[in-house]
PDB file of N, CA and C in Angstrom:
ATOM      1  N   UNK A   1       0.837  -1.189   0.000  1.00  0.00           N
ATOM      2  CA  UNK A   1       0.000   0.000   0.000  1.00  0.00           C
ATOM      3  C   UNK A   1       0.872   1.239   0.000  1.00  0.00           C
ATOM      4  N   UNK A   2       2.409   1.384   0.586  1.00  0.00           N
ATOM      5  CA  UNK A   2       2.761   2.180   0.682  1.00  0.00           C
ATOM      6  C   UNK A   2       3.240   2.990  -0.523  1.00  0.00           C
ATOM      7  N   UNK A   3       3.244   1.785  -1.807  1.00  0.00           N
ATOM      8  CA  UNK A   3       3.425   2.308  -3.244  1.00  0.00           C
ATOM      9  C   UNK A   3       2.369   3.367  -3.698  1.00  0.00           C
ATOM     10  N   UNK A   4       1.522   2.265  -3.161  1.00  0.00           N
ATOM     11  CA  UNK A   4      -0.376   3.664  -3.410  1.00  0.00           C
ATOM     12  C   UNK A   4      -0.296   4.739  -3.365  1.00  0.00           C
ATOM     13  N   UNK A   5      -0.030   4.823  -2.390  1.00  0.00           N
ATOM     14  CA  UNK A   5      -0.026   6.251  -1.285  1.00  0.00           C
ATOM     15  C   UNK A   5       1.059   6.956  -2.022  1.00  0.00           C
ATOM     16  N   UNK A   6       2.264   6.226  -2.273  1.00  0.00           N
ATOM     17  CA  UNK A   6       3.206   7.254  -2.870  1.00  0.00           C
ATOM     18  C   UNK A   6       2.681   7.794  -4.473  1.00  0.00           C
ATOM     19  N   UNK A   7       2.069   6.829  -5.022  1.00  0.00           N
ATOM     20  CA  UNK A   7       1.747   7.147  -6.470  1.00  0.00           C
ATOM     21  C   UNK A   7       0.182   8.528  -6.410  1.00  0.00           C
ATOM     22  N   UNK A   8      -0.415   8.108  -5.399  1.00  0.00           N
ATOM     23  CA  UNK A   8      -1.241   8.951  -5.406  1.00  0.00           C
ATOM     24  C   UNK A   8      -0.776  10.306  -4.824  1.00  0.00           C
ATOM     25  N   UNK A   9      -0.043  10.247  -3.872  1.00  0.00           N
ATOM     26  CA  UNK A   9       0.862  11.738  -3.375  1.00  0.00           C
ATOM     27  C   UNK A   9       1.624  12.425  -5.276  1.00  0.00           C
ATOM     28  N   UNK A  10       2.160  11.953  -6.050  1.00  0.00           N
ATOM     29  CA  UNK A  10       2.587  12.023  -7.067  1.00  0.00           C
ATOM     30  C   UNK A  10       1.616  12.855  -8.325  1.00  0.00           C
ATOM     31  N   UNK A  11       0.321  11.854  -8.262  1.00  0.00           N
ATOM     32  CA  UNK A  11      -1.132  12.143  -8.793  1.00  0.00           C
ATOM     33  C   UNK A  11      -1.119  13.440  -8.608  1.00  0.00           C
ATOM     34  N   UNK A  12      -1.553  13.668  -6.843  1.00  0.00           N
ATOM     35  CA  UNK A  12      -1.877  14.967  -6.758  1.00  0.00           C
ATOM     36  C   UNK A  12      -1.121  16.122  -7.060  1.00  0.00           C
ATOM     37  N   UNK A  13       0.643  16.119  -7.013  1.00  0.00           N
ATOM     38  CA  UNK A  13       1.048  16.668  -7.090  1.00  0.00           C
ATOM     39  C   UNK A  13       1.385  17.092  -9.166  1.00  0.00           C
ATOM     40  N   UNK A  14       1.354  16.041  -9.402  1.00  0.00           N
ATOM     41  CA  UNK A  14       1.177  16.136 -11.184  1.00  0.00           C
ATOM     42  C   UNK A  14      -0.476  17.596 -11.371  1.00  0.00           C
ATOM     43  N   UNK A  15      -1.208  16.954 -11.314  1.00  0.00           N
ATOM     44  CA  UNK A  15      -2.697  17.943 -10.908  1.00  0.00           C
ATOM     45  C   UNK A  15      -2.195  18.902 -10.558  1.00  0.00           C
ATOM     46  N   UNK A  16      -1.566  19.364  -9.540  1.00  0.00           N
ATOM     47  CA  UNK A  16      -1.245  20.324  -9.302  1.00  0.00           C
ATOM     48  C   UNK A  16      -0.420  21.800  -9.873  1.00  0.00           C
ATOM     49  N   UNK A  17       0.779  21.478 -10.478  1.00  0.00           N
ATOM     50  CA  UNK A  17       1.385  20.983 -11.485  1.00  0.00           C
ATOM     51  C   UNK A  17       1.057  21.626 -13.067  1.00  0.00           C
ATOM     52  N   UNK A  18      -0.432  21.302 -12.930  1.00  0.00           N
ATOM     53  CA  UNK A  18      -0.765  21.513 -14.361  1.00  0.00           C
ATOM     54  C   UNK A  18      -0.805  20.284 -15.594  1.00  0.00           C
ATOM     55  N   UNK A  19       0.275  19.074 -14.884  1.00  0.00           N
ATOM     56  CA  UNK A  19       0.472  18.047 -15.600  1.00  0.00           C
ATOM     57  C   UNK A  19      -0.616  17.124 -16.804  1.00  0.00           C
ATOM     58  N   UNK A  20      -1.818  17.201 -16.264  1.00  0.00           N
ATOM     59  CA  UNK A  20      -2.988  16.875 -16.993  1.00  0.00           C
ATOM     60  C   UNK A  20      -3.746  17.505 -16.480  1.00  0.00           C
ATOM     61  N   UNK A  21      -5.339  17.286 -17.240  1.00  0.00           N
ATOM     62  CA  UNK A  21      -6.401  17.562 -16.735  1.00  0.00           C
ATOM     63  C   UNK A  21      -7.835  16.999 -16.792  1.00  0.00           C
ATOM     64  N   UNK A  22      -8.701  16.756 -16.548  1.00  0.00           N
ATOM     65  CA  UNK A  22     -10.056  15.963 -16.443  1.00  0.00           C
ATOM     66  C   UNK A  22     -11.031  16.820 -16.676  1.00  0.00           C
ATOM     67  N   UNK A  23     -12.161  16.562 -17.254  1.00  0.00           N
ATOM     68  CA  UNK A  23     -13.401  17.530 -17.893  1.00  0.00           C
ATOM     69  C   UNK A  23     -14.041  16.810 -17.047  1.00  0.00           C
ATOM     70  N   UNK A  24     -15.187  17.709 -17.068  1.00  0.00           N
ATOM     71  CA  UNK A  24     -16.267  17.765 -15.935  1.00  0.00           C
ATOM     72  C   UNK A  24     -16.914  16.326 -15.372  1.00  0.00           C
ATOM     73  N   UNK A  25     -17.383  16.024 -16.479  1.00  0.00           N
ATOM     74  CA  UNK A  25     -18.022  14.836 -16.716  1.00  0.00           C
ATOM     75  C   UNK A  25     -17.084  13.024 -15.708  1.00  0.00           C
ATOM     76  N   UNK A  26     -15.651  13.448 -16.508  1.00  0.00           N
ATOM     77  CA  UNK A  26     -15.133  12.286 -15.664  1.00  0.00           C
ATOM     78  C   UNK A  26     -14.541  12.652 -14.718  1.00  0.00           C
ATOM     79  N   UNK A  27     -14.299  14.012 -14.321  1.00  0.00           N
ATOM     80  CA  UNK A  27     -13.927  14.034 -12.630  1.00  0.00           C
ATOM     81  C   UNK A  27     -14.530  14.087 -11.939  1.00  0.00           C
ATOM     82  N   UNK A  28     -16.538  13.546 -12.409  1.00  0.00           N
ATOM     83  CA  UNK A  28     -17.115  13.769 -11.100  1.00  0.00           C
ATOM     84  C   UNK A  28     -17.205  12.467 -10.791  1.00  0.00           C
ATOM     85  N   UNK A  29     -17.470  11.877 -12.352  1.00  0.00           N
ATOM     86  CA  UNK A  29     -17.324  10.365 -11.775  1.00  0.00           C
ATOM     87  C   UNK A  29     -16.196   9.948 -11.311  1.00  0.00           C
ATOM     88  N   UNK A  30     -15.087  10.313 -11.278  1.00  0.00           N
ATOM     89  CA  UNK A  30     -14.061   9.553 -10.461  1.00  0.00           C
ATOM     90  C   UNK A  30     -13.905  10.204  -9.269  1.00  0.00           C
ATOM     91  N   UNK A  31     -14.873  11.400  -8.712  1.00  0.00           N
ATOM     92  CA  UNK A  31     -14.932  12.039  -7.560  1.00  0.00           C
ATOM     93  C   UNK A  31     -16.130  10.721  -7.003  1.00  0.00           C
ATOM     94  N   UNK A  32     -16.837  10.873  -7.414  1.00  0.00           N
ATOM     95  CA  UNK A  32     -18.154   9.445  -7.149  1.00  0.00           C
ATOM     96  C   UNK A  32     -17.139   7.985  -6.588  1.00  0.00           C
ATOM     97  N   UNK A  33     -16.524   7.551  -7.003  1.00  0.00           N
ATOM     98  CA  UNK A  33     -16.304   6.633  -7.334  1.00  0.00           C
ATOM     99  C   UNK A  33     -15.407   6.778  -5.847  1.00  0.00           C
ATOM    100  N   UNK A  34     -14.157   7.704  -5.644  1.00  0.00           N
ATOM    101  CA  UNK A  34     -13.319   8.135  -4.938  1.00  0.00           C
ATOM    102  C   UNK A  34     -14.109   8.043  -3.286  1.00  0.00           C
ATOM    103  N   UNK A  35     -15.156   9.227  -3.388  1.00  0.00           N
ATOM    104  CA  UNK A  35     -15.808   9.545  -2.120  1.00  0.00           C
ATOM    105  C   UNK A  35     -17.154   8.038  -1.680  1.00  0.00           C
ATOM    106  N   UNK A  36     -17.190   7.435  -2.631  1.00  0.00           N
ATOM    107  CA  UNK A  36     -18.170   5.881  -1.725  1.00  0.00           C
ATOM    108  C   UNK A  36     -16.761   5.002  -1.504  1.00  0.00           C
ATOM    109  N   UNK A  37     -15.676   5.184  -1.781  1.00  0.00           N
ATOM    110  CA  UNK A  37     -14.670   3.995  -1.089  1.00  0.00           C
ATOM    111  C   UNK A  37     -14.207   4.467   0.045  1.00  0.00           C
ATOM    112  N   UNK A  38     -14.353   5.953  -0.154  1.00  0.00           N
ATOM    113  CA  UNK A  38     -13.659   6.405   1.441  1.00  0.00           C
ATOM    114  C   UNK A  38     -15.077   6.314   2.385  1.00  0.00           C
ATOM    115  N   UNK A  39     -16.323   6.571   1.832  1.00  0.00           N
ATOM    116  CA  UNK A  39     -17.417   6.731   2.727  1.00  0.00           C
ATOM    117  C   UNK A  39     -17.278   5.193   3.789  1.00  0.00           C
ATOM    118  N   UNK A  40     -16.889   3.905   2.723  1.00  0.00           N
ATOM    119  CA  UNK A  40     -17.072   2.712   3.289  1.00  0.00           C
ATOM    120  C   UNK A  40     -16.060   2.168   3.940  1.00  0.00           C
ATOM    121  N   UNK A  41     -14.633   3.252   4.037  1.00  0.00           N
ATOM    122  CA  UNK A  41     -13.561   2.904   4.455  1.00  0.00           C
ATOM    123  C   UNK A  41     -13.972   3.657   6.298  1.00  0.00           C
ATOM    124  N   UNK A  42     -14.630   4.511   6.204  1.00  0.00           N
ATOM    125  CA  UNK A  42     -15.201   5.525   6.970  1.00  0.00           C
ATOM    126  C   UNK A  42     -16.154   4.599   7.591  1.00  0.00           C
ATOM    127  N   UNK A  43     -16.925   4.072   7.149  1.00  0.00           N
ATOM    128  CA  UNK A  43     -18.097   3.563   8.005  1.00  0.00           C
ATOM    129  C   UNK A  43     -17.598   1.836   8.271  1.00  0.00           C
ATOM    130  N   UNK A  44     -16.541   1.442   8.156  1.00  0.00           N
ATOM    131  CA  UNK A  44     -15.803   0.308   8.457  1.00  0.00           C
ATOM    132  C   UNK A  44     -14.831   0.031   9.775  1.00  0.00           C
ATOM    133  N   UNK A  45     -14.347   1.033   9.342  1.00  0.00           N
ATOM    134  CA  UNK A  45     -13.127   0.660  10.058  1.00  0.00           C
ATOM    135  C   UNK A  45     -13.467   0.891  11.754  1.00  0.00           C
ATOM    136  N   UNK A  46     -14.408   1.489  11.894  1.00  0.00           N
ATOM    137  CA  UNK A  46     -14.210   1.475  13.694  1.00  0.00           C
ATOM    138  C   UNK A  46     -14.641  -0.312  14.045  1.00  0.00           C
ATOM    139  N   UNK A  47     -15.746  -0.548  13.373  1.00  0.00           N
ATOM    140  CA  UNK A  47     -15.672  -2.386  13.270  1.00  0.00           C
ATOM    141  C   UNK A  47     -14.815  -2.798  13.350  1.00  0.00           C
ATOM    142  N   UNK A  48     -14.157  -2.583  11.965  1.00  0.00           N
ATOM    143  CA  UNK A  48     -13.050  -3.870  11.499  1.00  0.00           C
ATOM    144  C   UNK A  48     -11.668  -3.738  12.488  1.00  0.00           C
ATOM    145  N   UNK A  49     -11.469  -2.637  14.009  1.00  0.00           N
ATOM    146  CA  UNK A  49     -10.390  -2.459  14.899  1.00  0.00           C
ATOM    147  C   UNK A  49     -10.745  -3.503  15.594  1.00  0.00           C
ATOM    148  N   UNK A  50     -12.014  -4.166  16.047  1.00  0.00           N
ATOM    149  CA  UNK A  50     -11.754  -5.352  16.675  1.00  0.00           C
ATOM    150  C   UNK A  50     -11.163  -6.389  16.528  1.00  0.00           C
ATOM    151  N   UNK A  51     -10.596  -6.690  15.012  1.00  0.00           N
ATOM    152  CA  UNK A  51      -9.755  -7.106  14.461  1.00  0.00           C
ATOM    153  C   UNK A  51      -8.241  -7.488  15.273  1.00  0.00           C
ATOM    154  N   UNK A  52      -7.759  -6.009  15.595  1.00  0.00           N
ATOM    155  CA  UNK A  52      -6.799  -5.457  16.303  1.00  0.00           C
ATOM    156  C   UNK A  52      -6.056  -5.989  17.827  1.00  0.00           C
ATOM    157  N   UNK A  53      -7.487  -6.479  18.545  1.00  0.00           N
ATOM    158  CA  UNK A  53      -7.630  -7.185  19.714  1.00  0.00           C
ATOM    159  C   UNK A  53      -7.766  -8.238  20.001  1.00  0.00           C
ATOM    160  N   UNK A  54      -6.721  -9.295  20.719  1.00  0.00           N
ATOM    161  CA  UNK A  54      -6.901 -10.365  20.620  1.00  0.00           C
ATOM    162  C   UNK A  54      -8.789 -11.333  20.785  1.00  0.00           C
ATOM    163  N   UNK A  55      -8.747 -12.386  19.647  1.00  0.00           N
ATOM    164  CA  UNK A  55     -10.323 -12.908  19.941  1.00  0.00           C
ATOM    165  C   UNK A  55     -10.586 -13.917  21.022  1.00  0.00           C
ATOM    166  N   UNK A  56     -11.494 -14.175  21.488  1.00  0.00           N
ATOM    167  CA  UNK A  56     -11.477 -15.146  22.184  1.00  0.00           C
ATOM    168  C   UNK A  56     -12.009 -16.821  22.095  1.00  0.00           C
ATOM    169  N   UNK A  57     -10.489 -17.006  21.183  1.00  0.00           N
ATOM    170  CA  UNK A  57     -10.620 -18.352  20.376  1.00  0.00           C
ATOM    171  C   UNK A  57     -10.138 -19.702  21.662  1.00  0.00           C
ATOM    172  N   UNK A  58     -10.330 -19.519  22.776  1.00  0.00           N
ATOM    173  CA  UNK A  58     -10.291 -20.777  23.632  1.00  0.00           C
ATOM    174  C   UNK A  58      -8.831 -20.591  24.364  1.00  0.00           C
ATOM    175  N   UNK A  59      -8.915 -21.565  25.220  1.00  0.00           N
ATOM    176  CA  UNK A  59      -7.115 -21.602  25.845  1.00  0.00           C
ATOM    177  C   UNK A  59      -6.283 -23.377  25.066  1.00  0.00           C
ATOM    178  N   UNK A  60      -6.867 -23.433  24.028  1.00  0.00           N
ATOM    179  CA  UNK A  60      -6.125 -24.836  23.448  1.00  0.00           C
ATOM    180  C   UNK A  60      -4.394 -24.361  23.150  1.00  0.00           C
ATOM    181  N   UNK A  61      -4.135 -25.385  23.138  1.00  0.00           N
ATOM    182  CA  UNK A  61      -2.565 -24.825  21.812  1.00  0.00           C
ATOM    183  C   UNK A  61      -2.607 -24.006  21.259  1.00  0.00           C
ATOM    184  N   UNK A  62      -3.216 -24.468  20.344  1.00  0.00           N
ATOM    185  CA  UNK A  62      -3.790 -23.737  19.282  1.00  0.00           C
ATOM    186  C   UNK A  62      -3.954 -22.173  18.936  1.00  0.00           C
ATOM    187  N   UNK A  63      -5.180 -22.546  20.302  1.00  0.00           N
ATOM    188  CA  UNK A  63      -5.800 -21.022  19.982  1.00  0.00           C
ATOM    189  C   UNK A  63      -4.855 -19.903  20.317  1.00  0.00           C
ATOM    190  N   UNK A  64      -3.823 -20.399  21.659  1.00  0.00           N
ATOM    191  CA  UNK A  64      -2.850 -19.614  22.012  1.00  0.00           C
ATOM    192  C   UNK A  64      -1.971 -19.355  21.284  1.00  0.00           C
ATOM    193  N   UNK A  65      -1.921 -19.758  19.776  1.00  0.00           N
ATOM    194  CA  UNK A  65      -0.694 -19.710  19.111  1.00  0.00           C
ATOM    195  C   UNK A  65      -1.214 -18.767  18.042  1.00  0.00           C
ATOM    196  N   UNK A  66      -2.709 -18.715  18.068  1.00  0.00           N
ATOM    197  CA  UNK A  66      -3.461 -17.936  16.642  1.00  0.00           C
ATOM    198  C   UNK A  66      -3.672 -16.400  17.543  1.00  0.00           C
ATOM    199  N   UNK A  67      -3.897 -16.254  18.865  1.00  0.00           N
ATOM    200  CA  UNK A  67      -4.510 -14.971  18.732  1.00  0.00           C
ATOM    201  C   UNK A  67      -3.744 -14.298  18.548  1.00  0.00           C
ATOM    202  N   UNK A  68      -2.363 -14.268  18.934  1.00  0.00           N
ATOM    203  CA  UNK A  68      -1.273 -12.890  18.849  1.00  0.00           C
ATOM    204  C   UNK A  68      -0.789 -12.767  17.036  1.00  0.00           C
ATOM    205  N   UNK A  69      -0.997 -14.104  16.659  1.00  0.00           N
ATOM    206  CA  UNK A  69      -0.766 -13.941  15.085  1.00  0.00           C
ATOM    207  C   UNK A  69      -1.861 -13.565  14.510  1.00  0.00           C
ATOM    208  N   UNK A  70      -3.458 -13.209  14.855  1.00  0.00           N
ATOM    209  CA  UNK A  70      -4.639 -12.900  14.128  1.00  0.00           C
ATOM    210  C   UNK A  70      -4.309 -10.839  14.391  1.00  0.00           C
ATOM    211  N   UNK A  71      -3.446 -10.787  15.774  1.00  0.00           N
ATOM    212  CA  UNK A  71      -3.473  -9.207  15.925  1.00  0.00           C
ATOM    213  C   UNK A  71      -2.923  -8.741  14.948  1.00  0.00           C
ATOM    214  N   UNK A  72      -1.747  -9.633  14.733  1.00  0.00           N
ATOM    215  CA  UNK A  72      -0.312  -9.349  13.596  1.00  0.00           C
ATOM    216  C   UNK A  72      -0.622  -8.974  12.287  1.00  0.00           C
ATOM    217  N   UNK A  73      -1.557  -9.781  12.131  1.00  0.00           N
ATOM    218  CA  UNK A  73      -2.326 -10.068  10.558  1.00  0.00           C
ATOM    219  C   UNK A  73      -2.644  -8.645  10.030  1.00  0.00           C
ATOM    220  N   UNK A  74      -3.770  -8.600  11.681  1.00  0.00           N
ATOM    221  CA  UNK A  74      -4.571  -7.210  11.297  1.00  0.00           C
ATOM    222  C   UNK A  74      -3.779  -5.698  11.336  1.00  0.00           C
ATOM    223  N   UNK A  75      -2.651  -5.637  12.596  1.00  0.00           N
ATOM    224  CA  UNK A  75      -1.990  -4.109  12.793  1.00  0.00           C
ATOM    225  C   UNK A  75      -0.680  -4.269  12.615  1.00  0.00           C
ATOM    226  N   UNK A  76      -0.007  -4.782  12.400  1.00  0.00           N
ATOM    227  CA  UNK A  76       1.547  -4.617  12.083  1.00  0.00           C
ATOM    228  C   UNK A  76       1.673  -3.884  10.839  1.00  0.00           C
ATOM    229  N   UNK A  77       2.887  -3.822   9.878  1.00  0.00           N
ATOM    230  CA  UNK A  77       3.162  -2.733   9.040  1.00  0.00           C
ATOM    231  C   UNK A  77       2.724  -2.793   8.011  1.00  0.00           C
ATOM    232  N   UNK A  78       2.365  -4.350   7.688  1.00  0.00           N
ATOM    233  CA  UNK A  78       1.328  -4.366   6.278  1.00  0.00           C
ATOM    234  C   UNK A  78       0.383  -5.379   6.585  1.00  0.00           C
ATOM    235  N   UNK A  79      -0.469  -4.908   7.722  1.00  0.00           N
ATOM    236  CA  UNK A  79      -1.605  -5.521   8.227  1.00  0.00           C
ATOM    237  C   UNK A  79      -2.543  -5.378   7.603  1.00  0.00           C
ATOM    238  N   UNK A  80      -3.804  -5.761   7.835  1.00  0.00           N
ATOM    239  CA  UNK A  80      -4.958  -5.084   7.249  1.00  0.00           C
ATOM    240  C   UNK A  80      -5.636  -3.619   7.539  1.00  0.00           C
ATOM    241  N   UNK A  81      -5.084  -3.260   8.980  1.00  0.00           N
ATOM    242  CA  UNK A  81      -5.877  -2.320   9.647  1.00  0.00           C
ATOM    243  C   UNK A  81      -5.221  -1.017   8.979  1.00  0.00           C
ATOM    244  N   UNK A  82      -4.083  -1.344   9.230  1.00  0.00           N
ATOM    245  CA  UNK A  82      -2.792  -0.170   8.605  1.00  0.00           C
ATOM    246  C   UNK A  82      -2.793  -0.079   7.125  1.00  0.00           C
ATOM    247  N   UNK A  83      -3.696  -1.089   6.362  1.00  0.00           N
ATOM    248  CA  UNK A  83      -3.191  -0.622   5.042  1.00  0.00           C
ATOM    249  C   UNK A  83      -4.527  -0.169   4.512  1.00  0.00           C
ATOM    250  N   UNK A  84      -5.867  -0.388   5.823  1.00  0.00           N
ATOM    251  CA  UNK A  84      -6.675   0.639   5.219  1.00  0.00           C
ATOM    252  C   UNK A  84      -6.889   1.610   5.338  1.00  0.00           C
ATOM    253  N   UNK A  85      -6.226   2.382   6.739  1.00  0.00           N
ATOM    254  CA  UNK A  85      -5.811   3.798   6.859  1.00  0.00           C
ATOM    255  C   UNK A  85      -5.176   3.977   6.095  1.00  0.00           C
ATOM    256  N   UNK A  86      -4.131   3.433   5.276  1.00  0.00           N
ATOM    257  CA  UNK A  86      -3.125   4.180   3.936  1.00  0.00           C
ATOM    258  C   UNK A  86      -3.651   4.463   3.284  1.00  0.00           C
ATOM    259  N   UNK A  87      -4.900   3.557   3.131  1.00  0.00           N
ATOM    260  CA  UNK A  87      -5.632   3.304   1.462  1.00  0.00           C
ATOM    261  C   UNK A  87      -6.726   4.323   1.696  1.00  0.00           C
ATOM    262  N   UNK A  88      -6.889   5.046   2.939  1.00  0.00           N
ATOM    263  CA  UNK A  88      -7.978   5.922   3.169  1.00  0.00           C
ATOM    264  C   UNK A  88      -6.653   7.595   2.994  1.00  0.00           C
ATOM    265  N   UNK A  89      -5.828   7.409   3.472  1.00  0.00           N
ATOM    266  CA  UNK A  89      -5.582   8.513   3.026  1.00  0.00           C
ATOM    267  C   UNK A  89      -5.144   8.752   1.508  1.00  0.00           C
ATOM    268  N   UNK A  90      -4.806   7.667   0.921  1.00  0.00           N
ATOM    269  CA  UNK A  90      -4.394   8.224  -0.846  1.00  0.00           C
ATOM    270  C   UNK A  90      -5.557   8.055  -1.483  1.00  0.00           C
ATOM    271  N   UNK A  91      -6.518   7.815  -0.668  1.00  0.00           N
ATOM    272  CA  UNK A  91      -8.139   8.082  -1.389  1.00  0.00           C
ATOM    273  C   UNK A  91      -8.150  10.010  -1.134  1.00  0.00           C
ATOM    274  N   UNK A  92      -7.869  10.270  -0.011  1.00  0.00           N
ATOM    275  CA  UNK A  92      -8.159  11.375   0.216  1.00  0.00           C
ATOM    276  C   UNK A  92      -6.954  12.740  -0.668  1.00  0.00           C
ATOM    277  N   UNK A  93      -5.924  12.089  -0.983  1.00  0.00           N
ATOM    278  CA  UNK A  93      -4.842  12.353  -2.106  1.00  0.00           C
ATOM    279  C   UNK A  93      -5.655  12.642  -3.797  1.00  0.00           C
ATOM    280  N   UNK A  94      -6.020  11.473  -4.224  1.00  0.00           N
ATOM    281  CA  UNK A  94      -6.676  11.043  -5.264  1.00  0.00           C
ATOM    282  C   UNK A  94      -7.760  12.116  -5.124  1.00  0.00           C
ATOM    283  N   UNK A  95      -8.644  12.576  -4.647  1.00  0.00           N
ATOM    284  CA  UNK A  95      -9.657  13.412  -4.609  1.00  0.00           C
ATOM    285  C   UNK A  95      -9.184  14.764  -4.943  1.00  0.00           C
ATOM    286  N   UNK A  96      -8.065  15.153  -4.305  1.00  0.00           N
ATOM    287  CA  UNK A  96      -7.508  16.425  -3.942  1.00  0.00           C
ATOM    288  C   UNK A  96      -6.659  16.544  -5.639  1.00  0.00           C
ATOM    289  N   UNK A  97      -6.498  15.744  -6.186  1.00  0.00           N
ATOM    290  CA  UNK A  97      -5.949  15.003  -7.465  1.00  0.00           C
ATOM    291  C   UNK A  97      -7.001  16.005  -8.743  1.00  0.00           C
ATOM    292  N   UNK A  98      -7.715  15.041  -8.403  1.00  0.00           N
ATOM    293  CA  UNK A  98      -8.935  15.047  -9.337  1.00  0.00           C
ATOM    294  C   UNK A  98      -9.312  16.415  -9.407  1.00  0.00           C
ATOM    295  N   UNK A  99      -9.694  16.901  -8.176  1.00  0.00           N
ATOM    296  CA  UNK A  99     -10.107  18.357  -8.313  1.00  0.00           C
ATOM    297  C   UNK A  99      -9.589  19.687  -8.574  1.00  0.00           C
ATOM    298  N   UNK A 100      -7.996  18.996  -8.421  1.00  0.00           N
ATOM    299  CA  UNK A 100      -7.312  20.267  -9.220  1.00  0.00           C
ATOM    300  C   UNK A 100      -7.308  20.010 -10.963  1.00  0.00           C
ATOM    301  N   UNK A 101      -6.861  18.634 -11.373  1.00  0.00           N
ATOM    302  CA  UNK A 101      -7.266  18.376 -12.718  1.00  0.00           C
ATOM    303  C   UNK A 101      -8.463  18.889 -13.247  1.00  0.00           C
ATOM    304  N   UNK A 102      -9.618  18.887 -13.289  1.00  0.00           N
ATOM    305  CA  UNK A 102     -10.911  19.448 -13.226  1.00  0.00           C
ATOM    306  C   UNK A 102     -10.135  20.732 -13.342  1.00  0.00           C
ATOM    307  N   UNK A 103     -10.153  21.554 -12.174  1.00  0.00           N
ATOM    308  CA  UNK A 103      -9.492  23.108 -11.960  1.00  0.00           C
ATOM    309  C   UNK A 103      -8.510  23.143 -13.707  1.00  0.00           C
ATOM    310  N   UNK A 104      -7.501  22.505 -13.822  1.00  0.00           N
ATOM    311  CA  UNK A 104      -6.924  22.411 -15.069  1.00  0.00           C
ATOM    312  C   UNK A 104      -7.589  22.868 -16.256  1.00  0.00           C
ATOM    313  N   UNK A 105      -8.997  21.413 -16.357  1.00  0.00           N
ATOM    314  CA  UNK A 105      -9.359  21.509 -17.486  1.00  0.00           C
ATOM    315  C   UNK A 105     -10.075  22.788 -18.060  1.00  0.00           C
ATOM    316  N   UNK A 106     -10.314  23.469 -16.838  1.00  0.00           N
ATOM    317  CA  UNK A 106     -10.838  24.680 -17.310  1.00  0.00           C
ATOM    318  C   UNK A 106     -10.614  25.883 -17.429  1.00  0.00           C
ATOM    319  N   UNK A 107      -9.076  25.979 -16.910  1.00  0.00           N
ATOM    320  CA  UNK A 107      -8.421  26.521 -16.955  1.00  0.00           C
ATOM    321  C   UNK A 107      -8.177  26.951 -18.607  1.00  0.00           C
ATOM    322  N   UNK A 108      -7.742  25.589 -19.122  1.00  0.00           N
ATOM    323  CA  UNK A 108      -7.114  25.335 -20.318  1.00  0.00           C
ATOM    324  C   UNK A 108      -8.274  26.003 -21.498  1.00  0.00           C
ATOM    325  N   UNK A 109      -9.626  25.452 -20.864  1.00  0.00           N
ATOM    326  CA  UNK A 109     -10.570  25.447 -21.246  1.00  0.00           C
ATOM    327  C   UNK A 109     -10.881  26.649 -22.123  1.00  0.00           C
ATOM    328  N   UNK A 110     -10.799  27.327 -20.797  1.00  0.00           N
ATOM    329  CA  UNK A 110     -11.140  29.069 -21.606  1.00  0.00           C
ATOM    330  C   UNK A 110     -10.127  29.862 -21.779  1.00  0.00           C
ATOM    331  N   UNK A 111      -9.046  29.229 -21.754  1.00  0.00           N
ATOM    332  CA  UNK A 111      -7.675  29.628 -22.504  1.00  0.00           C
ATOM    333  C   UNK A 111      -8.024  29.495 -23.979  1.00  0.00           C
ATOM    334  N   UNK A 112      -8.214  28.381 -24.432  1.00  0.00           N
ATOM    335  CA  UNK A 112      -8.340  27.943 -25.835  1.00  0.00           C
ATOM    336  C   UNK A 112      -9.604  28.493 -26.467  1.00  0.00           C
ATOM    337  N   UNK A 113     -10.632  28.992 -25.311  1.00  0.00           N
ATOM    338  CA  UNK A 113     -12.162  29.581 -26.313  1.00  0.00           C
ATOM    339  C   UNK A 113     -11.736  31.430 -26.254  1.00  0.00           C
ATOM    340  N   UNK A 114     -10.114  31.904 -25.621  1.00  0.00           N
ATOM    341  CA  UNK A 114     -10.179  33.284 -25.950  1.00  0.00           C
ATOM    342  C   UNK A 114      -9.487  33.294 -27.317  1.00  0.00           C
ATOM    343  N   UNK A 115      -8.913  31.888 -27.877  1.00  0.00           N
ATOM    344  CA  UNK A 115      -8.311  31.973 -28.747  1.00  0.00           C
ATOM    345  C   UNK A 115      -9.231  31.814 -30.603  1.00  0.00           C
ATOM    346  N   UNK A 116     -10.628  31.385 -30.286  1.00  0.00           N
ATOM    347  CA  UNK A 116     -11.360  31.391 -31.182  1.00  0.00           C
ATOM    348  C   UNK A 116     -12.200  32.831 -31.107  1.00  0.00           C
ATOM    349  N   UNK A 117     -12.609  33.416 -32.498  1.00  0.00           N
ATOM    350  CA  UNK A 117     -13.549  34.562 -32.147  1.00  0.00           C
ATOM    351  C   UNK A 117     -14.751  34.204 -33.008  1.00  0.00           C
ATOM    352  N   UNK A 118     -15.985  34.720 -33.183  1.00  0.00           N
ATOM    353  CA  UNK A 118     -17.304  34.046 -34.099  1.00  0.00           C
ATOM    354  C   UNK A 118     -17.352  35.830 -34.796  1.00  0.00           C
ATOM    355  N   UNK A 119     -17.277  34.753 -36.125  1.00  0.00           N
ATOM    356  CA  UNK A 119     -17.095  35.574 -37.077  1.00  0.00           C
ATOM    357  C   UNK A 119     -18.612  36.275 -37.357  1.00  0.00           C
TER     358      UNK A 119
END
C-alpha cells in the first residue's frame, strides 16, 4: 500500500502541477467513485479495529498460538488495519488530485475559447 499512497501523493502533485487535466463529466465520476470507497472505508473501520484485539478463540494450543498472530495479521506494518488507513488517506490524495485536474481543465478550457472569435 505504501506504493499507493506514494503514487497517489505524485497524482496529486502532477494535478497540481498543471500536468494533466479531467473535464467535468469524468472528474465527477471519479470524484463518485473516490468519495463511496472512502465513505465505506469511513463507516468500516471502527468495526473492522476489533480485528486489532486479541479474539477469544479458547485456551487450546492452538488457539494460544493464533490470537497474537490474528493481531499481527490485522496491525503490524502491512496488516490489514494499517493498510486501510493508507488506502484511506491516498483516497483522500486522489480526490484532492482530481479536483485540481478538473481546476486544469478549465483553466485550459477558456484559454483555448479566448483563442477562437465568431465571425
Amino acid at each position: 500500500m505504501g506504493a499507493m499512497a506514494g503514487e497517489m501523493i505524485g497524482f496529486k502533485q502532477a494535478a497540481a502541477n498543471g500536468s494533466f487535466s479531467v473535464n467535468e463529466t469524468g472528474g465527477k465520476a471519479l470524484l463518485t467513485a473516490i468519495r463511496e470507497m472512502a465513505h465505506w472505508v469511513d463507516s468500516n473501520l471502527a468495526d473492522l479495529s476489533s480485528l486489532g484485539k486479541q479474539q477469544p478463540l479458547g485456551s487450546s494450543k492452538g488457539a494460544d498460538l493464533m490470537k497474537p498472530y490474528m493481531v499481527n495479521v490485522a496491525t503490524d506494518d502491512k496488516g490489514f488495519i494499517t493498510q486501510l488507513v493508507e488506502f484511506r488517506k491516498a483516497l483522500s490524495d486522489a480526490e484532492e488530485g482530481v479536483v485540481a485536474a478538473m481546476k486544469n481543465y478549465k483553466s485550459t478550457d477558456l484559454g483555448i475559447q479566448g483563442n477562437f472569435r465568431a465571425v
